[in-house]
PDB file of N, CA and C in Angstrom:
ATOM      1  N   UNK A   1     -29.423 -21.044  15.782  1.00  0.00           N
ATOM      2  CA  UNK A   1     -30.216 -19.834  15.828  1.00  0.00           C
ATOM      3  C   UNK A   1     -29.500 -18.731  15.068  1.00  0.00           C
ATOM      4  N   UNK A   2     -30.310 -18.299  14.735  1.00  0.00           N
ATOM      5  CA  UNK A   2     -29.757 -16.794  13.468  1.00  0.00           C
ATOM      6  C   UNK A   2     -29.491 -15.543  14.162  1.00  0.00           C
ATOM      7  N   UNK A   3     -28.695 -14.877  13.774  1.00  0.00           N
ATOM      8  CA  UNK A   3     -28.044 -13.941  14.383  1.00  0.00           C
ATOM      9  C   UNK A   3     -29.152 -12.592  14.102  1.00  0.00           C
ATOM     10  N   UNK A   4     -30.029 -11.955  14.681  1.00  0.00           N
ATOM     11  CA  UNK A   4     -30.960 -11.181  14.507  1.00  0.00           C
ATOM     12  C   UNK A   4     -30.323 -10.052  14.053  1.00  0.00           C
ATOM     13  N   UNK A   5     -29.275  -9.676  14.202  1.00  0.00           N
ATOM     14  CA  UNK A   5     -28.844  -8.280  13.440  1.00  0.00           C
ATOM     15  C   UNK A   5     -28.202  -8.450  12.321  1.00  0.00           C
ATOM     16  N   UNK A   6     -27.123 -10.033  11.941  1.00  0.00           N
ATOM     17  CA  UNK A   6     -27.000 -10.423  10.620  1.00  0.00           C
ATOM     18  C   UNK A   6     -28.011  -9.949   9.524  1.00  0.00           C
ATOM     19  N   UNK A   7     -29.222 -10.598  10.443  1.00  0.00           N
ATOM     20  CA  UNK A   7     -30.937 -10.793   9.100  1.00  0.00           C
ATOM     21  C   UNK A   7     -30.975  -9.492   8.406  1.00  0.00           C
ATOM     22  N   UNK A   8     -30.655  -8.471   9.892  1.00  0.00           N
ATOM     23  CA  UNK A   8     -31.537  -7.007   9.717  1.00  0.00           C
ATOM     24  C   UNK A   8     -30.135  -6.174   8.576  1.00  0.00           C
ATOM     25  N   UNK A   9     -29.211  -6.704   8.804  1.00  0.00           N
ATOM     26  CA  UNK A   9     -27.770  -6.368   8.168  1.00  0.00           C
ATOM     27  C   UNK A   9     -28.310  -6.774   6.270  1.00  0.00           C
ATOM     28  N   UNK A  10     -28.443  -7.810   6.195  1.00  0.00           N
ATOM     29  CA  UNK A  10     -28.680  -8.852   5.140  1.00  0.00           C
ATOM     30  C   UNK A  10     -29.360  -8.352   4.614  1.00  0.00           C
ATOM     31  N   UNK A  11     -30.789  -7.684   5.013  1.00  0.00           N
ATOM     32  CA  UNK A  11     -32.668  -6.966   4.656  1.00  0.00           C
ATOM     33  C   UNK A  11     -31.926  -5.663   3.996  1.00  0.00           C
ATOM     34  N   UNK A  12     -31.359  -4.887   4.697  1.00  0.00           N
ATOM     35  CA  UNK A  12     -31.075  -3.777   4.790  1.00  0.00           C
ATOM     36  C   UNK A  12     -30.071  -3.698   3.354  1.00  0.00           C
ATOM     37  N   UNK A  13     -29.037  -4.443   3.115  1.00  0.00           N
ATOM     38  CA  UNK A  13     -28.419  -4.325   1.698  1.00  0.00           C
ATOM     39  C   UNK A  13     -29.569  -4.627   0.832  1.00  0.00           C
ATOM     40  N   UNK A  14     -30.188  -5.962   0.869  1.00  0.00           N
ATOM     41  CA  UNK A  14     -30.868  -6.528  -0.257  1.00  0.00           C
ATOM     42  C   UNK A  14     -31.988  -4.929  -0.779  1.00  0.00           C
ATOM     43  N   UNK A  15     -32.396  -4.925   0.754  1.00  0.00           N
ATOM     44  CA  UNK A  15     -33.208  -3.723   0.242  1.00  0.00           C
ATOM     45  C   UNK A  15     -32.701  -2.345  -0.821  1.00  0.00           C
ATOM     46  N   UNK A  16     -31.638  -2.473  -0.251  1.00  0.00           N
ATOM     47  CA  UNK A  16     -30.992  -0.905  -0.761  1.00  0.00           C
ATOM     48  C   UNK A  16     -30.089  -1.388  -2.097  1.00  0.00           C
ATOM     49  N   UNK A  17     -30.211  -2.706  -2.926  1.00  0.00           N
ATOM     50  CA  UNK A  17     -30.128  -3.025  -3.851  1.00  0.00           C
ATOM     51  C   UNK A  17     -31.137  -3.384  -5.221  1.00  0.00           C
ATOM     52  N   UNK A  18     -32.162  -3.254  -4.127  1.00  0.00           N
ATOM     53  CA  UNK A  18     -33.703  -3.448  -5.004  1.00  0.00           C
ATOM     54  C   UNK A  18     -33.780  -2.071  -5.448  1.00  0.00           C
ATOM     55  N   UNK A  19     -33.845  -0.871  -4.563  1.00  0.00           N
ATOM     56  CA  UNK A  19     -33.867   0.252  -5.006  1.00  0.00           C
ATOM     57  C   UNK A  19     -32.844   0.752  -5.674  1.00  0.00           C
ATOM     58  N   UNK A  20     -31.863   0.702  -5.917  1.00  0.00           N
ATOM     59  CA  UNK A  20     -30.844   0.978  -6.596  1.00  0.00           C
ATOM     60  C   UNK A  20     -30.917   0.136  -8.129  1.00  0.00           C
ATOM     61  N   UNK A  21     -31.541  -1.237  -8.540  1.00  0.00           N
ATOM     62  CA  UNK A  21     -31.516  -1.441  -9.104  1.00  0.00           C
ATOM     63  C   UNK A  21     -32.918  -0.969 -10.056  1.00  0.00           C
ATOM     64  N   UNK A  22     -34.326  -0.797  -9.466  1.00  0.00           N
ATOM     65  CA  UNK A  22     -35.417  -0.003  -9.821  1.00  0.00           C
ATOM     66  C   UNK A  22     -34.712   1.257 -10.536  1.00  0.00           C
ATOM     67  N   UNK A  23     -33.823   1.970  -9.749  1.00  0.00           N
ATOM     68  CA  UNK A  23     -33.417   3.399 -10.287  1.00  0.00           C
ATOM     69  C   UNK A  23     -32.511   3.337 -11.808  1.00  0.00           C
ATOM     70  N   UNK A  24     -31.682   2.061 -11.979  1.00  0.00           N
ATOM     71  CA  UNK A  24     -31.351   1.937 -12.994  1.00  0.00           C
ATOM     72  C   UNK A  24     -31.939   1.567 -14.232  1.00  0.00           C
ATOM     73  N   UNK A  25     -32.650   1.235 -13.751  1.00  0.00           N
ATOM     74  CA  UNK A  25     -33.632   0.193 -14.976  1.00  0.00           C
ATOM     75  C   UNK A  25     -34.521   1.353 -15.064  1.00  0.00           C
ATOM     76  N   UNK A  26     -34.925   2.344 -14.395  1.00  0.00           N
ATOM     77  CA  UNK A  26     -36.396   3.192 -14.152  1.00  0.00           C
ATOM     78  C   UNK A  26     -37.399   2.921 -14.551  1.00  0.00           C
ATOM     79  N   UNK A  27     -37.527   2.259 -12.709  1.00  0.00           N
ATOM     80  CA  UNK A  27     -39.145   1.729 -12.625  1.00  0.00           C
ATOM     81  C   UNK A  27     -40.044   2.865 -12.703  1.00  0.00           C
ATOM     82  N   UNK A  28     -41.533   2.967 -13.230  1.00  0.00           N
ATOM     83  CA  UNK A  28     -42.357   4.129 -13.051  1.00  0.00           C
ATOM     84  C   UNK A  28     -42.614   3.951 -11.595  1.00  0.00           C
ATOM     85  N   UNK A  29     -43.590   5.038 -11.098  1.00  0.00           N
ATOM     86  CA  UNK A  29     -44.288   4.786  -9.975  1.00  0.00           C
ATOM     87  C   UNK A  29     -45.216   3.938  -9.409  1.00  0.00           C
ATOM     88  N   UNK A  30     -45.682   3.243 -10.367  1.00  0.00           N
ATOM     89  CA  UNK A  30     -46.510   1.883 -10.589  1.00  0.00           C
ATOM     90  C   UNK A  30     -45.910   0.764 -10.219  1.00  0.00           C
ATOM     91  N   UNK A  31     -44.803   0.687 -10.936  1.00  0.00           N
ATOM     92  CA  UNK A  31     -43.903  -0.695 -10.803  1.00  0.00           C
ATOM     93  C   UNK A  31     -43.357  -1.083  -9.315  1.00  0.00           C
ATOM     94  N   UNK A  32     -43.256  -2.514  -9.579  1.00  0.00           N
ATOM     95  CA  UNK A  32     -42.955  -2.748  -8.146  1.00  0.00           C
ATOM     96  C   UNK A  32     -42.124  -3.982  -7.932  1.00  0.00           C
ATOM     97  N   UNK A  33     -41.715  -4.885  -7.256  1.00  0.00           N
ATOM     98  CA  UNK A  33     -40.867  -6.100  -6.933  1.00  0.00           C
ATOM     99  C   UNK A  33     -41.641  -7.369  -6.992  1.00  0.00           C
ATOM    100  N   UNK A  34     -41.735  -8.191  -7.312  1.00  0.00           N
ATOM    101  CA  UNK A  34     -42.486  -9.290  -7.162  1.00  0.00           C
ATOM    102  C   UNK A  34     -41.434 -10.147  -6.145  1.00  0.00           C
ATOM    103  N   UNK A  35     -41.613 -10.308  -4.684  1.00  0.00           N
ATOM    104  CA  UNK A  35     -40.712 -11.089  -4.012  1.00  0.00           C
ATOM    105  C   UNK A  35     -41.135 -12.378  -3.654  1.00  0.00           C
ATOM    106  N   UNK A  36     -39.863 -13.660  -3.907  1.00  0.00           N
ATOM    107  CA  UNK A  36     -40.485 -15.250  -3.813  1.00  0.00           C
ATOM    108  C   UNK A  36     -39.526 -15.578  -3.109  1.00  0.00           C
ATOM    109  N   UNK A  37     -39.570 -17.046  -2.837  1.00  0.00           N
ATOM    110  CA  UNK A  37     -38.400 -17.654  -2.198  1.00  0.00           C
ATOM    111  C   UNK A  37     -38.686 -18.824  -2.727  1.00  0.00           C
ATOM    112  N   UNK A  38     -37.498 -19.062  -3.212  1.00  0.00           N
ATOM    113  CA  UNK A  38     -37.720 -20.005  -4.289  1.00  0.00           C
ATOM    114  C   UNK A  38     -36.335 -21.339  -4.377  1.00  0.00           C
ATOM    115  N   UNK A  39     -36.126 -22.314  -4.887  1.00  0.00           N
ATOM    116  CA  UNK A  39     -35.733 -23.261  -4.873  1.00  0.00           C
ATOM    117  C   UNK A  39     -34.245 -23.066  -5.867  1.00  0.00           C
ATOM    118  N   UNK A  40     -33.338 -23.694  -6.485  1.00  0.00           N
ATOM    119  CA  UNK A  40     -32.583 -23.287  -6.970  1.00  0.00           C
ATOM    120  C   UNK A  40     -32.855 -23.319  -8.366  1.00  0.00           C
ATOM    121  N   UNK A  41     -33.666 -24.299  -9.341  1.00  0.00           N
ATOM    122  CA  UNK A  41     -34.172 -24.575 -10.473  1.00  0.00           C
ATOM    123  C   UNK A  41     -35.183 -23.265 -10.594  1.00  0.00           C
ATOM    124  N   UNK A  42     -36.570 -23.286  -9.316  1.00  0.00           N
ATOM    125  CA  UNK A  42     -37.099 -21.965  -9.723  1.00  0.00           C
ATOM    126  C   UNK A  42     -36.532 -20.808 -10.040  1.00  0.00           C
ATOM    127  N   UNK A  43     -35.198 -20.262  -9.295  1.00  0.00           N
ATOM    128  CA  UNK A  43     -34.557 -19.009  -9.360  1.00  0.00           C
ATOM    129  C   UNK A  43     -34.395 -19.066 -10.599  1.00  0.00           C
ATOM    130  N   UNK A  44     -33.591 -19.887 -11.163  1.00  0.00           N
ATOM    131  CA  UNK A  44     -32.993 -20.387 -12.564  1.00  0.00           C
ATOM    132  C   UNK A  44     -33.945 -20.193 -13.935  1.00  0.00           C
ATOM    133  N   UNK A  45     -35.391 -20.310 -13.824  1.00  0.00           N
ATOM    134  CA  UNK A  45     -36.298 -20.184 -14.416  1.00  0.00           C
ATOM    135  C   UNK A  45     -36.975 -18.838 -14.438  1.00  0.00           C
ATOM    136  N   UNK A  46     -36.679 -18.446 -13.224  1.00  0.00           N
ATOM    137  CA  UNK A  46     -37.268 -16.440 -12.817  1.00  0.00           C
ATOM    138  C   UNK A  46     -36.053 -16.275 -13.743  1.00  0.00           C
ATOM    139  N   UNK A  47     -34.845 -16.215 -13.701  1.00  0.00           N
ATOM    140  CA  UNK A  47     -33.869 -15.210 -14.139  1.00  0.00           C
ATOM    141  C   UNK A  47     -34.088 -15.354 -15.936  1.00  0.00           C
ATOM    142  N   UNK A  48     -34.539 -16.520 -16.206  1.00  0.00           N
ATOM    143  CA  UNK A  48     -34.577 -16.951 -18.239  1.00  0.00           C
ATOM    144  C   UNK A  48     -35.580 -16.240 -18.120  1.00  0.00           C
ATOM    145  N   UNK A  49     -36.632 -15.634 -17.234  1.00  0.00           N
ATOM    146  CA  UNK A  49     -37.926 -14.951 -17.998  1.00  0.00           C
ATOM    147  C   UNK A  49     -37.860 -13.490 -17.703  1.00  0.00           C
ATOM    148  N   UNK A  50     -37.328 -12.967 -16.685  1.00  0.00           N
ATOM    149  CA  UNK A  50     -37.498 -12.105 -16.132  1.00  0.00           C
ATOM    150  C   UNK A  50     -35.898 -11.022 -16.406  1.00  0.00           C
ATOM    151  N   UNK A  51     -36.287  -9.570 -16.534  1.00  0.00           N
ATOM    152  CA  UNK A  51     -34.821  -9.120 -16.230  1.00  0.00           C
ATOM    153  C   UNK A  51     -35.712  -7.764 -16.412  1.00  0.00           C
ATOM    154  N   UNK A  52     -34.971  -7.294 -14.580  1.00  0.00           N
ATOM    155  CA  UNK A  52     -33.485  -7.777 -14.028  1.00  0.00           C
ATOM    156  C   UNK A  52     -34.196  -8.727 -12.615  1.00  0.00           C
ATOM    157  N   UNK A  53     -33.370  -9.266 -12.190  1.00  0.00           N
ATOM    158  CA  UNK A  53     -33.865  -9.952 -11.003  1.00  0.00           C
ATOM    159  C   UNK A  53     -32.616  -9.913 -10.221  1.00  0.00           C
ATOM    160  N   UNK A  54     -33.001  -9.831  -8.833  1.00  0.00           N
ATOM    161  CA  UNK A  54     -32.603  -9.447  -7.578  1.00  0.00           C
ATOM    162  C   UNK A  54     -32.402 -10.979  -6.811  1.00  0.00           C
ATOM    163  N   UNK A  55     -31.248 -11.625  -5.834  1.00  0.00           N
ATOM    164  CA  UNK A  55     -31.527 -12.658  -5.542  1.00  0.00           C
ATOM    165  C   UNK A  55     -30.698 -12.643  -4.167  1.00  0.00           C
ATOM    166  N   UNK A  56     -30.538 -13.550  -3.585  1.00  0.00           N
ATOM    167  CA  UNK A  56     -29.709 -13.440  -2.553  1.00  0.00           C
ATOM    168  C   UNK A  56     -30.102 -15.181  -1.795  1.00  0.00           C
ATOM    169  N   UNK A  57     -29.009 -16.010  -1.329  1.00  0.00           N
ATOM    170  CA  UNK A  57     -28.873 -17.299  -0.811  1.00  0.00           C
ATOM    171  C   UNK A  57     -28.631 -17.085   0.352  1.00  0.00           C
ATOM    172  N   UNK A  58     -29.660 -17.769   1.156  1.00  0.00           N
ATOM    173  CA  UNK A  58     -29.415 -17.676   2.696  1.00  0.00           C
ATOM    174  C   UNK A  58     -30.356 -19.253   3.558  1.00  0.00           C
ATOM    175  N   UNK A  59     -29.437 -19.158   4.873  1.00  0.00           N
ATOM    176  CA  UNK A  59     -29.980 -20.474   5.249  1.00  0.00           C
ATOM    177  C   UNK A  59     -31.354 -20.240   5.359  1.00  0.00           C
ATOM    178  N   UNK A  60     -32.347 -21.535   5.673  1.00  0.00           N
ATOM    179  CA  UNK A  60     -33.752 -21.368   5.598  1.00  0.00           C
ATOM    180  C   UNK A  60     -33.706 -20.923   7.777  1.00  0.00           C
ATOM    181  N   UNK A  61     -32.906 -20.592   7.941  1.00  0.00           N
ATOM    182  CA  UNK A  61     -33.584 -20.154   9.868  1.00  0.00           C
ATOM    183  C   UNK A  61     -33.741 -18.756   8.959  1.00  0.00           C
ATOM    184  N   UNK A  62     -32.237 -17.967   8.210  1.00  0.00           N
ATOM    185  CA  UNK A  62     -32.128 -16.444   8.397  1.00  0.00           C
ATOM    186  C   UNK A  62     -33.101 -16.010   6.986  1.00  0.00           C
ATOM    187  N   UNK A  63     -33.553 -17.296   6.017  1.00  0.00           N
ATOM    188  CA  UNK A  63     -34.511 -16.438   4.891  1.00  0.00           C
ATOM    189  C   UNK A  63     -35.788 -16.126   5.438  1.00  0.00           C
ATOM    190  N   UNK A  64     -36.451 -16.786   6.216  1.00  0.00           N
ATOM    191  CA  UNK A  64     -37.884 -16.700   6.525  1.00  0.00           C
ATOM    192  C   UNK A  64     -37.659 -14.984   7.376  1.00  0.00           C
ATOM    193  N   UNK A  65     -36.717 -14.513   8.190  1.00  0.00           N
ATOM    194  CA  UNK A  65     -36.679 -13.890   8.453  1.00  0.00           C
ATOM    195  C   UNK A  65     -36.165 -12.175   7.852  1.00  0.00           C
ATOM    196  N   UNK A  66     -35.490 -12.270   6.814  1.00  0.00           N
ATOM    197  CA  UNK A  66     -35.235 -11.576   5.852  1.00  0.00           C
ATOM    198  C   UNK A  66     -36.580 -11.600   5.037  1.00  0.00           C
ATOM    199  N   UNK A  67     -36.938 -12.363   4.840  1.00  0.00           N
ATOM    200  CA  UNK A  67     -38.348 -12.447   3.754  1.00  0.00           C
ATOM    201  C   UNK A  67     -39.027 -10.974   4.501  1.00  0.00           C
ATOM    202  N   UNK A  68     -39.329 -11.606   5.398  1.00  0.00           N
ATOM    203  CA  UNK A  68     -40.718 -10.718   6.798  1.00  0.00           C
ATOM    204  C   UNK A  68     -40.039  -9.197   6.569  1.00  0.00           C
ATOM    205  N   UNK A  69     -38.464  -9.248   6.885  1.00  0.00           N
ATOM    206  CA  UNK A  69     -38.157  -8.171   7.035  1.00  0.00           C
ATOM    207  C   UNK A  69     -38.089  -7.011   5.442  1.00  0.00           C
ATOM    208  N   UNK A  70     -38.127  -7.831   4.604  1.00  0.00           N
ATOM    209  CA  UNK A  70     -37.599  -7.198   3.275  1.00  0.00           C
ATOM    210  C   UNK A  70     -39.363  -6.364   2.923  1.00  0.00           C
ATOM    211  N   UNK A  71     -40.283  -7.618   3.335  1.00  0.00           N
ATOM    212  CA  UNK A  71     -41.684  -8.038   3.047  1.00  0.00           C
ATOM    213  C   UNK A  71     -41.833  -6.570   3.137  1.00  0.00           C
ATOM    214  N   UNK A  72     -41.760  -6.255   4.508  1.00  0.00           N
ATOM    215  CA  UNK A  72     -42.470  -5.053   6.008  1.00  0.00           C
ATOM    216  C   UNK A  72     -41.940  -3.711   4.942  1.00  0.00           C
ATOM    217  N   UNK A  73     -40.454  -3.464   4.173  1.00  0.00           N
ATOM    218  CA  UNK A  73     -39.949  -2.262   4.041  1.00  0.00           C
ATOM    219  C   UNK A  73     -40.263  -2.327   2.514  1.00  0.00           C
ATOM    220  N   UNK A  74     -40.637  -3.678   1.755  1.00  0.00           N
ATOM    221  CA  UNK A  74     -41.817  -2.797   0.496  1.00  0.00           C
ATOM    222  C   UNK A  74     -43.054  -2.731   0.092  1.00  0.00           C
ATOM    223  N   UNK A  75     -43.626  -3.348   1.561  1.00  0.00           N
ATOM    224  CA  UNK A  75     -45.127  -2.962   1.588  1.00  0.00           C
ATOM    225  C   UNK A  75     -45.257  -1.562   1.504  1.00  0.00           C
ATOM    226  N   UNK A  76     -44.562  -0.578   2.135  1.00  0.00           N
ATOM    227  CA  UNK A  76     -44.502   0.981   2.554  1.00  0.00           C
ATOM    228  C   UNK A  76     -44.435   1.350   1.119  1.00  0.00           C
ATOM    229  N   UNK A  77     -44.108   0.532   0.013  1.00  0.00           N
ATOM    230  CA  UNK A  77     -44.165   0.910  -1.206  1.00  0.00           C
ATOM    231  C   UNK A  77     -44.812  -0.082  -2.052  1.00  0.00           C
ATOM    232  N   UNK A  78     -45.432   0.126  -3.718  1.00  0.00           N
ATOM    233  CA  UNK A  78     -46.135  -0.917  -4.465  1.00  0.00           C
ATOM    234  C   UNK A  78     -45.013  -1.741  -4.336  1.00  0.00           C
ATOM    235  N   UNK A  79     -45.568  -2.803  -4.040  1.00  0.00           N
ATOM    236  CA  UNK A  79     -45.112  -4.199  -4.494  1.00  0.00           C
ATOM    237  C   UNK A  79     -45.878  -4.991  -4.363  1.00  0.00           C
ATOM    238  N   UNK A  80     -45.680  -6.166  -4.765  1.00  0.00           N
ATOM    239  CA  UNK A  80     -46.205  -7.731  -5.091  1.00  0.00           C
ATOM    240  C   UNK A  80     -45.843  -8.831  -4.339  1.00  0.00           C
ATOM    241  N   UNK A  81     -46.208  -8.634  -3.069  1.00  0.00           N
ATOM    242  CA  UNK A  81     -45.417  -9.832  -2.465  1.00  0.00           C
ATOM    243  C   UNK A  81     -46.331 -11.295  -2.426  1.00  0.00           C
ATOM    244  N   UNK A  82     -45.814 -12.202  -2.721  1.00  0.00           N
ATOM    245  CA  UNK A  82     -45.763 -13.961  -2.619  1.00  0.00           C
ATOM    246  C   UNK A  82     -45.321 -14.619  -1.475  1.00  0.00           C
ATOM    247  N   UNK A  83     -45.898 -16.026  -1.427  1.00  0.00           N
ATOM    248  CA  UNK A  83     -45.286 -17.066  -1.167  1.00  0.00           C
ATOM    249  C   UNK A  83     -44.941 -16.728   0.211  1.00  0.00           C
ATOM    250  N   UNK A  84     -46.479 -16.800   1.211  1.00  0.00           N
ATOM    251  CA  UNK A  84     -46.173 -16.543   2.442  1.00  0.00           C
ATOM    252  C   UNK A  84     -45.458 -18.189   3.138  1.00  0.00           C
ATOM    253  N   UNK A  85     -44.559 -17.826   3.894  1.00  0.00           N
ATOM    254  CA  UNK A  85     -44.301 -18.852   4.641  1.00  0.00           C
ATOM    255  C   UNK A  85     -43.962 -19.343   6.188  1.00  0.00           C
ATOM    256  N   UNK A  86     -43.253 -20.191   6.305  1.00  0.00           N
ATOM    257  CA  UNK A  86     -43.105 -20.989   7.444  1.00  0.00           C
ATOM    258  C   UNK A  86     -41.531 -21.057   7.580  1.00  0.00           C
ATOM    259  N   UNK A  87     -40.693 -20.714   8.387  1.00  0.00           N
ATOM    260  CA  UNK A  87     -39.187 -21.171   8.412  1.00  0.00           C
ATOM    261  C   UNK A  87     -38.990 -22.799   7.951  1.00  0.00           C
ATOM    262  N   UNK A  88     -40.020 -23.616   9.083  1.00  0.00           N
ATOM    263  CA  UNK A  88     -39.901 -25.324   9.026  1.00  0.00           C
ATOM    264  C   UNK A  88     -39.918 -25.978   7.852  1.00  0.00           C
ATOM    265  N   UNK A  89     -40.692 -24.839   7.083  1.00  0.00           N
ATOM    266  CA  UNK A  89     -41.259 -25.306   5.852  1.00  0.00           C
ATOM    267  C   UNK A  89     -40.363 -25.266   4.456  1.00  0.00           C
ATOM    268  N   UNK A  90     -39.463 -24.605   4.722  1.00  0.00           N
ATOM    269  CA  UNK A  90     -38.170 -23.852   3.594  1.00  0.00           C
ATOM    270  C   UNK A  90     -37.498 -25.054   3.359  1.00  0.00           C
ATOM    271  N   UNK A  91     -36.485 -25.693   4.921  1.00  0.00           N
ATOM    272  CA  UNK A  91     -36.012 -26.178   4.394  1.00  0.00           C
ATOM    273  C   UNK A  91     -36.319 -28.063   3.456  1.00  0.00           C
ATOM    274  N   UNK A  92     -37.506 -28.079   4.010  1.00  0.00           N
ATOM    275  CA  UNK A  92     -38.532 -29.416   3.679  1.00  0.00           C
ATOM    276  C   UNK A  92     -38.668 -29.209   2.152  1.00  0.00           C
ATOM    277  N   UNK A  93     -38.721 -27.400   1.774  1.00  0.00           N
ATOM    278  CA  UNK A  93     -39.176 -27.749   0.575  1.00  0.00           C
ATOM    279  C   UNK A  93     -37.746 -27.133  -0.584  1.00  0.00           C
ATOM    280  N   UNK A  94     -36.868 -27.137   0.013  1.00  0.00           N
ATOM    281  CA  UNK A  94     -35.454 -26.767  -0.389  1.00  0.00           C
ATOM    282  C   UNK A  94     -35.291 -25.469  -0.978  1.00  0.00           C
ATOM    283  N   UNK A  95     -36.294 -24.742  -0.497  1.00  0.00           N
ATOM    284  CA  UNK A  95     -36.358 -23.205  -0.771  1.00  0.00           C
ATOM    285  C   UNK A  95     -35.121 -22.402   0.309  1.00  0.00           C
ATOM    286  N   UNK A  96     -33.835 -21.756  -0.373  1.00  0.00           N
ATOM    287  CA  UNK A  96     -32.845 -21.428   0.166  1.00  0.00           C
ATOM    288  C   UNK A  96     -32.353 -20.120  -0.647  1.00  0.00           C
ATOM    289  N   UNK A  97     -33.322 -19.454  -1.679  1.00  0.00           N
ATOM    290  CA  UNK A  97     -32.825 -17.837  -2.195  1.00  0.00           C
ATOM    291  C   UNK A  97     -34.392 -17.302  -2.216  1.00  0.00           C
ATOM    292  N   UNK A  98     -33.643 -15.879  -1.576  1.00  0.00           N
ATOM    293  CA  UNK A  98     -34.832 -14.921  -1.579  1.00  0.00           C
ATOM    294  C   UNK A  98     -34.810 -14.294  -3.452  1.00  0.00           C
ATOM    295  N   UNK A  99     -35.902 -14.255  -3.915  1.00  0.00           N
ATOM    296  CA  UNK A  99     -35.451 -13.420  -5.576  1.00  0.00           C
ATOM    297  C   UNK A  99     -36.837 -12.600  -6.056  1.00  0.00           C
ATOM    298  N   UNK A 100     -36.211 -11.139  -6.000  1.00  0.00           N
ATOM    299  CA  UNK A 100     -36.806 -10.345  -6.715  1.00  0.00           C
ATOM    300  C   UNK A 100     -37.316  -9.754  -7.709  1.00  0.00           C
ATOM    301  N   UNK A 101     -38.193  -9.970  -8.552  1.00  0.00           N
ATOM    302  CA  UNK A 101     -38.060  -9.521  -9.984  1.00  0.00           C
ATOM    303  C   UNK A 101     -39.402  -8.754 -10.400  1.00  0.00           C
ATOM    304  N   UNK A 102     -39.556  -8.210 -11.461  1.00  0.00           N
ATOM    305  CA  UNK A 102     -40.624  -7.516 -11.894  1.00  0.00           C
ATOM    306  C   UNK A 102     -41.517  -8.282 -13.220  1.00  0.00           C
ATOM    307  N   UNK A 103     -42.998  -8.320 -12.770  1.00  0.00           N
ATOM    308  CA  UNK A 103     -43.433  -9.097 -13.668  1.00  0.00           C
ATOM    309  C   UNK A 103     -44.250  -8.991 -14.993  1.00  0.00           C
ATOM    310  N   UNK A 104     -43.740  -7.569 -15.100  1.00  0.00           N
ATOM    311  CA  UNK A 104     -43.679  -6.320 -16.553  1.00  0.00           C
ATOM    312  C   UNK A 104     -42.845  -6.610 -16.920  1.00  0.00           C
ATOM    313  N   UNK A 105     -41.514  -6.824 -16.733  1.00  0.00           N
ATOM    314  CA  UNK A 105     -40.415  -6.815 -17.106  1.00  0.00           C
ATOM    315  C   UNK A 105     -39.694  -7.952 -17.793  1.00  0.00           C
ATOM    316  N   UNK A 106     -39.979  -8.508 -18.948  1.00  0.00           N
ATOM    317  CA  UNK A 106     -39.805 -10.247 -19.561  1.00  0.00           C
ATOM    318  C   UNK A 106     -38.692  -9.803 -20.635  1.00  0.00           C
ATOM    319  N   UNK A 107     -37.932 -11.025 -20.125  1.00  0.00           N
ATOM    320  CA  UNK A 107     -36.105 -10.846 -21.474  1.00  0.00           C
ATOM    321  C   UNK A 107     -36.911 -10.795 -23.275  1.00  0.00           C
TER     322      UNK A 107
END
C-alpha cells in the first residue's frame, strides 16, 4: 500500500515543476499540459516529438494516484488531460511514468 502523503508529496513537486517549466518556456494563457501515463518506449517517443516534456517514474499503486491528484490541480487550469485509468490496469499494461507535454509544442 502507498504511502498517501508520499503521492500528495510527489503531486505537489511534479506540479510545481509543470508550472515552473510553462513559465520558462512561456506558455500563453491558452496553452496547457497534455498529461499520459505511459509505458517506457511511449515516454521515449513523447520526448523525440515533443519539447519540453515533464516526466516522473513511479510504482503503478502510487501513479494512478498521483495521476488523480496532478489530474484535480490542472483541471483548475486549461489542460488536456488523457488516458483515464485503473491502478490494476497500469501494471498489466507496464505503464510506470506519469509525462507531461504540450501538443503545440513539436522539436
Amino acid at each position: 500500500m502507498i504511502n498517501t502523503k508520499t503521492a500528495i508529496q510527489q503531486a505537489r513537486i511534479y506540479i510545481y515543476e509543470l508550472d515552473n517549466c510553462a513559465r520558462e518556456f512561456g506558455f500563453k494563457a491558452d496553452e496547457g499540459w497534455k498529461l499520459n501515463v505511459l509505458s517506457d518506449a511511449e515516454k521515449v517517443a513523447i520526448e523525440k516529438q515533443y519539447h519540453p516534456v515533464i516526466s516522473v517514474k513511479a510504482l503503478p499503486e502510487a501513479l494512478s494516484e498521483i495521476f488523480n491528484l496532478v489530474k484535480d490541480a490542472l483541471s483548475r487550469v486549461k489542460s488536456n488531460i488523457t488516458n483515464p485509468m485503473k491502478p490494476e490496469s497500469l501494471s498489466a499494461q507496464g505503464l510506470q511514468y506519469l509525462v507531461a507535454y504540450n501538443p503545440e509544442r513539436m522539436r
